[in-house]
C-alpha atoms as a PDB file:
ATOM      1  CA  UNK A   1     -20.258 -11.308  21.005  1.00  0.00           C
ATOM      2  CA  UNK A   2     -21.642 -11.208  17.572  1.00  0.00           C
ATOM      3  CA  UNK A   3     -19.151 -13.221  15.286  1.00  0.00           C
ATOM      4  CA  UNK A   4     -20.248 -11.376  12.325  1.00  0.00           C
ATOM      5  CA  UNK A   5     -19.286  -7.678  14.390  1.00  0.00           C
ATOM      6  CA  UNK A   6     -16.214  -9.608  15.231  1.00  0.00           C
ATOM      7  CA  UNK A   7     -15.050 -10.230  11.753  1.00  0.00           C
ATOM      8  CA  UNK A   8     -15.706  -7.084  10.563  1.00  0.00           C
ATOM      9  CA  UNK A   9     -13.191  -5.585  13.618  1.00  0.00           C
ATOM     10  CA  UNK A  10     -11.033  -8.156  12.710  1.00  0.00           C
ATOM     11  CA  UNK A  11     -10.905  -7.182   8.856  1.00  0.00           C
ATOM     12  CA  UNK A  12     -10.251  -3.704   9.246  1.00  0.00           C
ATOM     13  CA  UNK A  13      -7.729  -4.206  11.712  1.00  0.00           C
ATOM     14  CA  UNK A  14      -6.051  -5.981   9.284  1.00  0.00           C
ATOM     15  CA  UNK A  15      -6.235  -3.593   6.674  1.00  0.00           C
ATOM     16  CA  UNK A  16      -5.281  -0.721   8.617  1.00  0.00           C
ATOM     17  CA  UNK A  17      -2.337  -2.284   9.922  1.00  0.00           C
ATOM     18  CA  UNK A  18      -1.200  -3.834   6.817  1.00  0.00           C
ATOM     19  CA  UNK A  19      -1.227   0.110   5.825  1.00  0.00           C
ATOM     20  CA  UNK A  20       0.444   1.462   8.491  1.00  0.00           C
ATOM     21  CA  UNK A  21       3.432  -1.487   7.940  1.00  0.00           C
ATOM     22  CA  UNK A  22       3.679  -0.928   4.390  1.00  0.00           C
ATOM     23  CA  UNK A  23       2.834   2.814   3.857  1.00  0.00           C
ATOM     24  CA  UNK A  24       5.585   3.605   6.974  1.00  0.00           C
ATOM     25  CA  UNK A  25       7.985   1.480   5.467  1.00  0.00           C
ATOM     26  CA  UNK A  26       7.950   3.292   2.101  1.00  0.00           C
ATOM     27  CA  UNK A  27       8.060   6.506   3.885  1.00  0.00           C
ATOM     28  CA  UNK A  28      10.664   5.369   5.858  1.00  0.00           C
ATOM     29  CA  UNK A  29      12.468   3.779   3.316  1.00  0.00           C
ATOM     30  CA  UNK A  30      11.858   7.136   0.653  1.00  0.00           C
ATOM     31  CA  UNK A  31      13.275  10.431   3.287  1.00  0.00           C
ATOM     32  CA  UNK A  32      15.500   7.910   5.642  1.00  0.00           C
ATOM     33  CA  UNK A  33      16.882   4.913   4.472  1.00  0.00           C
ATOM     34  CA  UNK A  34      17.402   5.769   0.637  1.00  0.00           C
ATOM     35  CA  UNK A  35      18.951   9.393   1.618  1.00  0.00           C
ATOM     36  CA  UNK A  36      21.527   7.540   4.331  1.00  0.00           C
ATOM     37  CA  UNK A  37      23.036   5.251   2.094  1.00  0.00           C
ATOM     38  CA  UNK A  38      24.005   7.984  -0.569  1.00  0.00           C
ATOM     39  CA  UNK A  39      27.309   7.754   1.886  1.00  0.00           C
ATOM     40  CA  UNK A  40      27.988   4.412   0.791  1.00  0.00           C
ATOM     41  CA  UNK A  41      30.171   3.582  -2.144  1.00  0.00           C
ATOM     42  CA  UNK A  42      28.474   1.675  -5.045  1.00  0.00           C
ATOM     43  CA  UNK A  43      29.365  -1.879  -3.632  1.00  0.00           C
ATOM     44  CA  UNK A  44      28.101  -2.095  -0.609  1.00  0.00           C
ATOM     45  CA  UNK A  45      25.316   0.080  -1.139  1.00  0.00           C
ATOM     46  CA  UNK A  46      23.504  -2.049  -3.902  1.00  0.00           C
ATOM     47  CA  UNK A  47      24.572  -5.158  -1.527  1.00  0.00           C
ATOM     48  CA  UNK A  48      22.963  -3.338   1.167  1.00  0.00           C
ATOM     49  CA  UNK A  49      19.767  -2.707  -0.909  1.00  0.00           C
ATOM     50  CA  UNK A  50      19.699  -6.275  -1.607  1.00  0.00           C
ATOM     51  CA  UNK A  51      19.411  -7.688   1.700  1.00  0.00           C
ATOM     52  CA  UNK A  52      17.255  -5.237   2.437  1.00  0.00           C
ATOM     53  CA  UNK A  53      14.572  -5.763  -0.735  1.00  0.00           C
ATOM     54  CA  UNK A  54      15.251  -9.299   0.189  1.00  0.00           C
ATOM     55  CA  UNK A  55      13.273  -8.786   3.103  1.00  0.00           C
ATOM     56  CA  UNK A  56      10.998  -5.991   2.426  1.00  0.00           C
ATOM     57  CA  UNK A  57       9.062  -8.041  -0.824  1.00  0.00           C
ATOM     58  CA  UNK A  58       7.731 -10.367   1.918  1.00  0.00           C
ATOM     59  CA  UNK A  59       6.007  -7.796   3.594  1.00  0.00           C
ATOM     60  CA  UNK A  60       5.043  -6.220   0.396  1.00  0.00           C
ATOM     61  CA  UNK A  61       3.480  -9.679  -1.234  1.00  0.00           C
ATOM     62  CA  UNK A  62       1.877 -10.383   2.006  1.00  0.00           C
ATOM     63  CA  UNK A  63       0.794  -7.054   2.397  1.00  0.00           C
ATOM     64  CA  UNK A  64      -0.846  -7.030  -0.808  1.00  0.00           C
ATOM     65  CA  UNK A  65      -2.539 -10.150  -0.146  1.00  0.00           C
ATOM     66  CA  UNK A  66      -3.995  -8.923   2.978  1.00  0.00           C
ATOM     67  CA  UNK A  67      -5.148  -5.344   1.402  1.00  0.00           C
ATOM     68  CA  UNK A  68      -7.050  -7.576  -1.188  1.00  0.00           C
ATOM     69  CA  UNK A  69      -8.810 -10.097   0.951  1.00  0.00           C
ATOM     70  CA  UNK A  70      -9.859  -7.639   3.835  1.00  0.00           C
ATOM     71  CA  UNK A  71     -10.726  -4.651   1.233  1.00  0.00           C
ATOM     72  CA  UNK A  72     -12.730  -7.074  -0.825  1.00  0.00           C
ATOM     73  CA  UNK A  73     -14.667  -8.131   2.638  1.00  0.00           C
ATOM     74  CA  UNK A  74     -15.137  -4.506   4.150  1.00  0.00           C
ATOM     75  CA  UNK A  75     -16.318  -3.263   1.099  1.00  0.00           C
ATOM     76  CA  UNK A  76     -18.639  -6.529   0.151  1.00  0.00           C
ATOM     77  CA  UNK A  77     -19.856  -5.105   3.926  1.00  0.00           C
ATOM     78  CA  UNK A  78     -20.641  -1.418   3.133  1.00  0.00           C
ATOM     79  CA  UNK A  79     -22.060  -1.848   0.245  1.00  0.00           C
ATOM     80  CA  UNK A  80     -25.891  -2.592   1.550  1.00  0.00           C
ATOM     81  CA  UNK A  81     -25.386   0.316   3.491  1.00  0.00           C
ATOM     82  CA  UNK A  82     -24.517   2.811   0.205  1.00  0.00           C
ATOM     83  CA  UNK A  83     -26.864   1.356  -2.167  1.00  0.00           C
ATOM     84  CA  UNK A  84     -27.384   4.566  -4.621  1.00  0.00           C
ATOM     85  CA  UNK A  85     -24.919   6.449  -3.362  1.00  0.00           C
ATOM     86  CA  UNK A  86     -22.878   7.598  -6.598  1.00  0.00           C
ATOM     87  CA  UNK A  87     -20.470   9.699  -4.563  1.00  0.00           C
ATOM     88  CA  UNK A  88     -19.537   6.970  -2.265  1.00  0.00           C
ATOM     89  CA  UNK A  89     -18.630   4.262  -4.973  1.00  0.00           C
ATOM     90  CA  UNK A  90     -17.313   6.511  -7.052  1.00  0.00           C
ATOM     91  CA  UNK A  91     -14.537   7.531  -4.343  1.00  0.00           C
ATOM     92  CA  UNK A  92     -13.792   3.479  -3.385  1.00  0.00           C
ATOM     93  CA  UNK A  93     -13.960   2.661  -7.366  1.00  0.00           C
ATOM     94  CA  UNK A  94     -10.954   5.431  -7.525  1.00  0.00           C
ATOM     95  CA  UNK A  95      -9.512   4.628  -4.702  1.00  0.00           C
ATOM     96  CA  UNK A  96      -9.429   1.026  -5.426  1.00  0.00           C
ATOM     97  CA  UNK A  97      -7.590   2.226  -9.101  1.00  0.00           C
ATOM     98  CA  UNK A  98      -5.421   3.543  -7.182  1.00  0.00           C
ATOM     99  CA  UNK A  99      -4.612   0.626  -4.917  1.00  0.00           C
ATOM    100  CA  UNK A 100      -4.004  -1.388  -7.664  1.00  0.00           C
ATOM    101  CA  UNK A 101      -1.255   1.453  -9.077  1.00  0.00           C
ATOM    102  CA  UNK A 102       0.369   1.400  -5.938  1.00  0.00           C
ATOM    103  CA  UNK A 103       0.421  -2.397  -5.528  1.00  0.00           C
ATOM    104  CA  UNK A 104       2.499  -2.997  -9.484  1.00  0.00           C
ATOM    105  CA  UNK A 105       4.685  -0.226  -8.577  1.00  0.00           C
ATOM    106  CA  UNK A 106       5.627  -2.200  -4.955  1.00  0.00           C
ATOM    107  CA  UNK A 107       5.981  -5.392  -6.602  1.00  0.00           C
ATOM    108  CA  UNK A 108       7.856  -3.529  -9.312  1.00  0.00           C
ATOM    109  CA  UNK A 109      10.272  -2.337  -6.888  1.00  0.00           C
ATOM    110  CA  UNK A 110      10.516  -5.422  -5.127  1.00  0.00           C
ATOM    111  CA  UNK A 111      10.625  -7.339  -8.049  1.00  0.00           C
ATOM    112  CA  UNK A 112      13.126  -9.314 -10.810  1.00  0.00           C
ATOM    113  CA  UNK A 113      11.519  -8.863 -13.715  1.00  0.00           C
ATOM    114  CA  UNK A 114      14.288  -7.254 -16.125  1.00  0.00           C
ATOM    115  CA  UNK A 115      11.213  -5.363 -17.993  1.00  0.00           C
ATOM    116  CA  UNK A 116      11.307  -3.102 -15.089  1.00  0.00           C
ATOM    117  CA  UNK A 117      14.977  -2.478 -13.844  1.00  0.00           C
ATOM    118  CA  UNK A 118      14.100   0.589 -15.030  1.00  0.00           C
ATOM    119  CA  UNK A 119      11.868   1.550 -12.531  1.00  0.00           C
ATOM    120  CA  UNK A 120      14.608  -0.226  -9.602  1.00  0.00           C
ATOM    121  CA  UNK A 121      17.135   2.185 -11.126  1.00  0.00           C
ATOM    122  CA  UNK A 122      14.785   4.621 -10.571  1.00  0.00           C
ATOM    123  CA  UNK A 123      13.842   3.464  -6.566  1.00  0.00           C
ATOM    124  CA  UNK A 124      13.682   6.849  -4.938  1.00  0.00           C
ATOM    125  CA  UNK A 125      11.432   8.721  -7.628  1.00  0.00           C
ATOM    126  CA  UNK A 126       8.758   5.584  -7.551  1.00  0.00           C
ATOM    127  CA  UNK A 127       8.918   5.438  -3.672  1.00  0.00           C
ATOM    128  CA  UNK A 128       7.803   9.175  -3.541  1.00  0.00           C
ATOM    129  CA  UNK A 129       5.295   8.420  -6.372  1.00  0.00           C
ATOM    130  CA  UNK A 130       4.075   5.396  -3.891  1.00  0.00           C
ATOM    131  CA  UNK A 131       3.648   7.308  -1.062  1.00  0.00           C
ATOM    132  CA  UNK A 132       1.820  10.450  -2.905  1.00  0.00           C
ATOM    133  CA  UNK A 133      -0.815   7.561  -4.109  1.00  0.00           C
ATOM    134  CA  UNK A 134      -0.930   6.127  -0.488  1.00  0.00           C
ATOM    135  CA  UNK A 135      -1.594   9.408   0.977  1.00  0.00           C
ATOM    136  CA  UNK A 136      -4.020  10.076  -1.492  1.00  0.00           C
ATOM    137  CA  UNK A 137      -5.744   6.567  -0.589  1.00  0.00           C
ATOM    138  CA  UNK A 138      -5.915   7.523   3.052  1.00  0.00           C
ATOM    139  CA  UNK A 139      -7.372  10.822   2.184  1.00  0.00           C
ATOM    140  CA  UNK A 140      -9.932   9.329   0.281  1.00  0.00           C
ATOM    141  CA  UNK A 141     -11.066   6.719   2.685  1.00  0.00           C
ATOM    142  CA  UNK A 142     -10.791   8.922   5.822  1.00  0.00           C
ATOM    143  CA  UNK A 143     -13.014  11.620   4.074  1.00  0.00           C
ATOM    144  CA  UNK A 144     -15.360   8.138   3.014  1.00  0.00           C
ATOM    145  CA  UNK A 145     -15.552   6.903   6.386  1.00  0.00           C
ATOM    146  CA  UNK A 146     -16.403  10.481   8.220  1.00  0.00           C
ATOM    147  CA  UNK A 147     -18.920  11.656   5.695  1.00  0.00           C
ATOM    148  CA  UNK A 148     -21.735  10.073   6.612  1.00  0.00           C
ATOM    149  CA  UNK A 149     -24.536   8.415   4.414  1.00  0.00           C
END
């Protein structure tokens, strides 16, 4: 086999599953997790949220790390075959701003910085506000990839 084919499978295995990890985790976290613990007094809910943010940034920093590496590559692939083709890096240029939003506000979540408590205070809201992006990504580079050249 072709090791050139087979690091292109590779790569966007990678990035597909590092979007299926984090993007269902959000979700998950956003309509299930966040909405159970509203049963919990203050105490052990924010301990509870702890251990599990203490977790969850390890999957987010990795995740990021692997969105970045394997985009970079897939797109450093396509681009030969998109040359001129305004429409098509106009939609990975966006969706790539986008990316990029949804990556601070993970980090900002999973974060310490005391700059932005605010948005930790404010979990649920920016976990909806994630996951709009994210759907919005997948949109965008599901209508990319079916289109055609």
């Amino acid at each position: 086999m072709d090791p050139q084919f087979s690091l292109d499978v590779l790569s966007r295995i990678v990035h597909v599953a590092t979007a299926i990890t984090l993007v269902g985790g959000s979700i998950f976290t956003a309509f299930v997790l966040l909405p159970a613990t509203t049963t919990l007094e203050d105490g052990p809910r924010q301990k509870f949220a702890q251990a599990i943010t203490g977790r969850w940034k390890r999957f987010v920093h990795i995740g990021i790390l692997l969105f970045l590496v394997s985009g970079l590559y897939n797109y450093m692939q396509a681009i030969p075959n998109h040359k001129g083709d305004g429409l098509y890096h106009g939609l990975v240029g966006t969706k790539m701003i986008l990316a990029l939003v949804v990556f601070f506000i993970a980090s900002a979540l999973v974060g310490r910085s005391p700059k932005l408590e605010s948005i930790r205070r404010n979990r649920a809201f920016w976990l909806k506000v994630l996951v709009l992006l994210a759907a919005v990504i997948v949109a965008i580079s599901g209508f990319v990839k079916v289109r055609g050249f």
